[in-house]
Protein backbone atom coordinates (compact mmCIF):
# COMPACT_ATOMS: atom_id res chain seq x y z
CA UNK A 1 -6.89 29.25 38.70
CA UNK A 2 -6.97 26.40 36.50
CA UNK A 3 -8.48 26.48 32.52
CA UNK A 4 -9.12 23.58 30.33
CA UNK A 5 -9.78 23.47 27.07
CA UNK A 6 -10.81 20.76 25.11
CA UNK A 7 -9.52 21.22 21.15
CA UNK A 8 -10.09 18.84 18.47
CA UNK A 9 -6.89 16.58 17.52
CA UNK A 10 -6.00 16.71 14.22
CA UNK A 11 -3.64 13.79 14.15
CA UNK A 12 -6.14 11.28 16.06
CA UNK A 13 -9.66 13.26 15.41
CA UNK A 14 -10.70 13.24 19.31
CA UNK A 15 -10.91 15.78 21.77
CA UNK A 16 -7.77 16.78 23.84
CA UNK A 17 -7.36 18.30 26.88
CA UNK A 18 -5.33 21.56 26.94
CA UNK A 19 -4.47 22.56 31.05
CA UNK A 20 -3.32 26.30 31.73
CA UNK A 21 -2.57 27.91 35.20
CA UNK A 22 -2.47 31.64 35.96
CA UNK A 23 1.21 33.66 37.04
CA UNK A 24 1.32 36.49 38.99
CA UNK A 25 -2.59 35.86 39.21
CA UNK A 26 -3.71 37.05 35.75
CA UNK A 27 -5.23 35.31 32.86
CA UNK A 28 -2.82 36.93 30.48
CA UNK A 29 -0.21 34.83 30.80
CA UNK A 30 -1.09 31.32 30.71
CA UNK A 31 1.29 28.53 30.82
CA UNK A 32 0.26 25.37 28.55
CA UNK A 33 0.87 22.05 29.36
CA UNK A 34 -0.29 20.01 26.28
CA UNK A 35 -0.02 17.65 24.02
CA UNK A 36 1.73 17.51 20.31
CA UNK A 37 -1.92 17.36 18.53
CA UNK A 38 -3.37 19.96 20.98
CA UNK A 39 -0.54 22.52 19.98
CA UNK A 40 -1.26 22.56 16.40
CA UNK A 41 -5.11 22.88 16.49
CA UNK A 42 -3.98 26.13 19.23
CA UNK A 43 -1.98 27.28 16.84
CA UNK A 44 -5.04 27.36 13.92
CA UNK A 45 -7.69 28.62 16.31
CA UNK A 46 -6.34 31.94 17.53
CA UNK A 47 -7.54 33.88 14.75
CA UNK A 48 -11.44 32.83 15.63
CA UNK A 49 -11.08 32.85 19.43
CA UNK A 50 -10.65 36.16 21.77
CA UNK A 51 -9.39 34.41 24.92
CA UNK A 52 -7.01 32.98 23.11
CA UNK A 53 -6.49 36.17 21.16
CA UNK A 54 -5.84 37.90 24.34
CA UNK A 55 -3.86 35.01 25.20
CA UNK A 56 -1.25 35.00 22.39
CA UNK A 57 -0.64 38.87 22.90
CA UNK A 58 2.08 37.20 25.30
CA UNK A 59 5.43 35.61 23.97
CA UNK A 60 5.93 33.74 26.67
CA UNK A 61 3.26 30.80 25.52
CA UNK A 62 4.74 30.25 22.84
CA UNK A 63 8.25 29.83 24.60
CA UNK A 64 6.67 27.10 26.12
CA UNK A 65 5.15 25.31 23.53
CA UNK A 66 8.42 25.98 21.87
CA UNK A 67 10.13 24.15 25.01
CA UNK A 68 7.81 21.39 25.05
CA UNK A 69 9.07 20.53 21.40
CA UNK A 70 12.46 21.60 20.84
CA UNK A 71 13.95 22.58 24.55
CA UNK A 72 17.23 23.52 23.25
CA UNK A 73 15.53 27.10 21.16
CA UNK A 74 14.59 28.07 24.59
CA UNK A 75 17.72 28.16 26.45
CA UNK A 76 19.36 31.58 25.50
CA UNK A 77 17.68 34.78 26.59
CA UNK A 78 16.19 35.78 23.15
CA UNK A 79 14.11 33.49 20.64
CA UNK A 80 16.74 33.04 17.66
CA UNK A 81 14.31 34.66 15.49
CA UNK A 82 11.97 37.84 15.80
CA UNK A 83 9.58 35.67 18.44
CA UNK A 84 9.14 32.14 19.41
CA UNK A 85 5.29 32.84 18.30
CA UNK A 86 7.19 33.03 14.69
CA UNK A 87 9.22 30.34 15.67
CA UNK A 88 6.43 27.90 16.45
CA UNK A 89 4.13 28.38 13.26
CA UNK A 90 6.85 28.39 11.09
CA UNK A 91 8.18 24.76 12.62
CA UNK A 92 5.10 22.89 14.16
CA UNK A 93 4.38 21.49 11.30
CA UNK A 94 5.98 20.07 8.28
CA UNK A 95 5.66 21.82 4.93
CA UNK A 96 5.21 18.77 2.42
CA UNK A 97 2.95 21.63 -0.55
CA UNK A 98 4.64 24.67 -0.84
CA UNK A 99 3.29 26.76 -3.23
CA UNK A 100 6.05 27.75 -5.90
CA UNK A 101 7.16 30.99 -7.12
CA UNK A 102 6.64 32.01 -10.58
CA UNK A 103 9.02 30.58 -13.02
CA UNK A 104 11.80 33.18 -14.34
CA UNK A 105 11.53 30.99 -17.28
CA UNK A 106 8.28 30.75 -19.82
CA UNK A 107 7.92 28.59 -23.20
CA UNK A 108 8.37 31.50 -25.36
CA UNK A 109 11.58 31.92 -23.69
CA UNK A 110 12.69 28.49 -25.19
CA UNK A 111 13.40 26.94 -28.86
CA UNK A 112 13.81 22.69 -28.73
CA UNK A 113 16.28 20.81 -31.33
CA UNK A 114 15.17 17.53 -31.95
CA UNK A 115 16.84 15.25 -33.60
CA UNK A 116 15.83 11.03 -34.66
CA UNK A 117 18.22 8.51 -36.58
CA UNK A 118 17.07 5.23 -37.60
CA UNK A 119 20.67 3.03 -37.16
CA UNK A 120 22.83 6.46 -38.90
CA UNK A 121 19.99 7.45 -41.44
CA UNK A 122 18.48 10.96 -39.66
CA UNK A 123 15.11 10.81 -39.83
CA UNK A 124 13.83 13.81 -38.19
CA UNK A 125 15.23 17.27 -37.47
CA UNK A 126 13.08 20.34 -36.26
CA UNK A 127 13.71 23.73 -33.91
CA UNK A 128 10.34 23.71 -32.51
CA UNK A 129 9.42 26.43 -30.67
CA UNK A 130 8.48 26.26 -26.44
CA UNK A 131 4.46 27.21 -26.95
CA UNK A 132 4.43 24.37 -29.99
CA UNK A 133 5.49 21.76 -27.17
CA UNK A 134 2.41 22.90 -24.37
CA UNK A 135 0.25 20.84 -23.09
CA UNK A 136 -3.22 20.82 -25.13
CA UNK A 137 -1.66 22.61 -28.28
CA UNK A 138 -2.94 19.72 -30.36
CA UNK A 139 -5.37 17.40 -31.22
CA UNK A 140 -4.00 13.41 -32.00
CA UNK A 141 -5.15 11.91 -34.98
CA UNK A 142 -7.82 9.47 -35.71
CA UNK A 143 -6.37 6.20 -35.64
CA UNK A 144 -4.45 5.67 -32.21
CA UNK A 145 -5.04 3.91 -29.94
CA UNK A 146 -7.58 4.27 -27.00
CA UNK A 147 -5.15 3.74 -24.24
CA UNK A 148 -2.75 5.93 -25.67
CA UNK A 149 -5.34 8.16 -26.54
CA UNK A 150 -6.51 8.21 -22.73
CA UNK A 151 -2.62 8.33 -21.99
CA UNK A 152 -1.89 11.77 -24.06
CA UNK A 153 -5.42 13.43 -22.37
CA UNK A 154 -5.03 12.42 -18.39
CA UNK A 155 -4.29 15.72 -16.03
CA UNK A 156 -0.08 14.43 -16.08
CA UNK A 157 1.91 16.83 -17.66
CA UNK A 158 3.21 16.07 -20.68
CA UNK A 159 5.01 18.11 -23.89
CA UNK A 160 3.78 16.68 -27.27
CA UNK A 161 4.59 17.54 -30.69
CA UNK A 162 2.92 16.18 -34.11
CA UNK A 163 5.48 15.16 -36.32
CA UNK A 164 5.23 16.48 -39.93
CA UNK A 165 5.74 14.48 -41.88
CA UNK A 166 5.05 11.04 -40.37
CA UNK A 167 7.34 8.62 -40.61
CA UNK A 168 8.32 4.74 -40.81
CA UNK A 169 10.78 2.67 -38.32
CA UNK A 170 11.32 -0.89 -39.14
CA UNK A 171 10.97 -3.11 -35.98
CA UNK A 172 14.75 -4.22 -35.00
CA UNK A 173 15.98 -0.80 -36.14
CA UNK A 174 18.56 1.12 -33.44
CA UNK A 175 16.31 4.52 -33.01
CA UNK A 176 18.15 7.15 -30.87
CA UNK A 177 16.93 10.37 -29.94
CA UNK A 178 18.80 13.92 -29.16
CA UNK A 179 16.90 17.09 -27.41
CA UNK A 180 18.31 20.55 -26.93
CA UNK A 181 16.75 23.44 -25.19
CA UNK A 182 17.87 26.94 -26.17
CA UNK A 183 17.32 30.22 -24.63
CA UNK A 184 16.44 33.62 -26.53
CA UNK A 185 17.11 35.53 -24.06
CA UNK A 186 20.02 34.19 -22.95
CA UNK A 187 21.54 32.57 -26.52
CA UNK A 188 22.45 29.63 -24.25
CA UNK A 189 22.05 26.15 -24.79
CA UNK A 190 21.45 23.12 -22.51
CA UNK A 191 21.04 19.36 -23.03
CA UNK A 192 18.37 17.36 -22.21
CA UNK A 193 18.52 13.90 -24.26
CA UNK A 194 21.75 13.19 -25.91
CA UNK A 195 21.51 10.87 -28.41
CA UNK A 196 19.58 8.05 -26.09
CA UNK A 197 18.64 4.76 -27.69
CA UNK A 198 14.68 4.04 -27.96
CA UNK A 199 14.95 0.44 -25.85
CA UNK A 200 11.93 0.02 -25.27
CA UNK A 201 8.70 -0.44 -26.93
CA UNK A 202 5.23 -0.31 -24.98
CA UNK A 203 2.91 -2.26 -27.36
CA UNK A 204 0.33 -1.35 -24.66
CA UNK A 205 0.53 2.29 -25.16
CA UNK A 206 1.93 2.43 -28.62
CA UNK A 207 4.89 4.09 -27.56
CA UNK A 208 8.66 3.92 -28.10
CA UNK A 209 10.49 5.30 -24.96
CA UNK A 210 14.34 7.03 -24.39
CA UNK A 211 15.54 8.66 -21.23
CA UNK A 212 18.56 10.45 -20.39
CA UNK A 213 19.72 12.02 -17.12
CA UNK A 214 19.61 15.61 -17.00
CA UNK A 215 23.12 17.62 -16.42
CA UNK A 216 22.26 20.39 -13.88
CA UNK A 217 24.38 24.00 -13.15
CA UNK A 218 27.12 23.37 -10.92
CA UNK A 219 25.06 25.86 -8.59
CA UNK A 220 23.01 23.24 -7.76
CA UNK A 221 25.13 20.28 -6.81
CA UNK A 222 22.89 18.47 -4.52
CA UNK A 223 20.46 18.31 -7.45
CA UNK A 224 20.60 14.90 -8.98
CA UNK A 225 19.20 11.94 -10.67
CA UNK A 226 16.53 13.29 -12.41
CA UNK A 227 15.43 11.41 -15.88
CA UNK A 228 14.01 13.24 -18.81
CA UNK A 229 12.09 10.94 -20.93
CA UNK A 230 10.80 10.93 -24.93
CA UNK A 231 8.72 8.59 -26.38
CA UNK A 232 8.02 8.05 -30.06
CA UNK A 233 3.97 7.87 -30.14
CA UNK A 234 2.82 5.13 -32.97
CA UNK A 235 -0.99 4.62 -34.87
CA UNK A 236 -2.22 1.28 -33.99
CA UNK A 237 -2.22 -0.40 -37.59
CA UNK A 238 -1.85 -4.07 -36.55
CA UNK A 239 1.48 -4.20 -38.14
CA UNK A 240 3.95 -5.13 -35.56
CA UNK A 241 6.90 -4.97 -38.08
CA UNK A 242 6.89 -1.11 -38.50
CA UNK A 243 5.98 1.53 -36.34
CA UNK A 244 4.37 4.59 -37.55
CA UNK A 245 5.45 7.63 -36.20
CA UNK A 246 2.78 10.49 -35.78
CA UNK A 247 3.87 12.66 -32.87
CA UNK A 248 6.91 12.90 -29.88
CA UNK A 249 6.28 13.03 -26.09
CA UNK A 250 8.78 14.79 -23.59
CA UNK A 251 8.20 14.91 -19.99
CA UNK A 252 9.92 15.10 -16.22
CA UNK A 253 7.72 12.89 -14.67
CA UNK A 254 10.60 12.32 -12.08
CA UNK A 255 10.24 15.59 -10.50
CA UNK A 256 7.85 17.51 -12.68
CA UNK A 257 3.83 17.54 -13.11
CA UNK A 258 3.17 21.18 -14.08
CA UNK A 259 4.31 23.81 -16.84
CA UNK A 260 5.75 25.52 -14.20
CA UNK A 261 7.35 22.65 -12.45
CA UNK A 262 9.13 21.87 -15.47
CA UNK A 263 10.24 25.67 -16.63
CA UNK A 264 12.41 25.70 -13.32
CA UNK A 265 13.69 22.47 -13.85
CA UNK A 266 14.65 23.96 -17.30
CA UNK A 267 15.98 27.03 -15.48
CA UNK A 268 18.54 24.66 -13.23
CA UNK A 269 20.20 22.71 -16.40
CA UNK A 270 23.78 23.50 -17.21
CA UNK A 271 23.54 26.37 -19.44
CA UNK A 272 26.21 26.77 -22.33
């Protein structure tokens, strides 16, 4: 006996033929001959279908869908894993949005040292506490911008800080920028920014920008590349020979969009 199915193609939207003959003259073991798209959509429908239900009971489909794709799996005796069923979903299909653990790390965890010179003249020095730095733990002043004001409240992740008191930087003026991270459980220390120059000023966002690349744990060594970046956030006075300073801005946009998406970055630096 011959079946055919016809299952909806995710990869082109259009129906697909899926062709299975009987062995040893019973409907429980089916052998597929189908297409790439047609194996996925099987793959999703056995929960809501009983023939197929009845179907899948049977290892030996998914051998051969496993064969169809990747002939070599199929060649010793036993699936290299508990079942080529297991095999299949776990492999059919490319995971690009895994869903991430829980971070061992939290904000309260963490204590930053910033530090700003002007040329040699330090200019600002805090420990500011993780929660200080979350996302939405502060309202920006009257006075900025709109586009930077749109900038600090889109859904990107971003750690600001208010600084207290503001301060002036004369336009010309060298302004570097060093960030530490500590741990309290720990009493380690990493570095994020070391002493990066601010070389570039976006008039357009009010914003004087720094980056720095970030030194990872030697238990990650394929880990690389990955930019930290401040900015000095400025009011929008008009004055385009000083820049007042009313808040910082630290983020990971390299690699990081989320609190927790940055806490295990944090978690991978080179702890001292």
């Amino acid at each position: 006996m011959v079946v055919i199915f016809h299952v909806k193609s995710e990869e082109t939207d259009s129906s697909v033929p899926l062709i299975c003959g009987t062995v040893n003259g019973t409907d429980a073991n089916l052998i597929p001959v189908v297409s790439g798209a047609a194996q996925v959509v099987l793959s999703k429908s056995l929960p809501f279908c009983k023939q197929w239900r009845e179907i899948a009971q049977d290892d030996y489909l998914w051998k051969c869908l496993c064969a169809n794709r990747w002939p070599s799996v199929c060649k010793q005796s036993s699936p290299p894993i508990l079942s080529y069923h297991k095999l299949f979903k776990s492999f059919y299909k490319r995971q690009r949005n895994r869903t991430l653990l829980p971070p061992k790390l939290s904000l309260k965890d963490l204590e930053f040292y910033i530090d700003i010179w002007t040329e040699e003249n330090l200019m600002f020095s805090e420990v500011v506490p993780g929660p200080v730095l979350q996302k939405g733990s502060w309202t920006p002043p009257n006075g900025i911008s709109d586009v930077l004001r749109l900038h600090l409240t889109s859904p990107d992740y971003k750690m600001t800080f208010p600084m207290q008191p503001r301060f002036n930087i004369p336009l010309g003026q060298t302004v570097s920028v060093s960030v530490f991270v500590g741990r309290r459980d720990t009493q380690k220390v990493a570095c994020i920014i070391n002493k990066s120059v601010c070389d570039y000023i976006d008039r357009s966002t009010f914003r004087a920008l720094a980056f720095d690349y970030l030194d990872f744990s030697p238990a990650h060594p394929f880990v690389s590349g990955i930019r930290a970046w401040i900015s000095l956030l400025f009011m929008d006075h008009g004055n385009e020979n000083v820049i007042d300073v009313f808040g910082i801005e630290l983020d990971f946009c390299d690699a990081a969009n989320s609190e927790d998406q940055v806490l295990w970055l944090l978690d991978m630096l080179d702890w001292k």
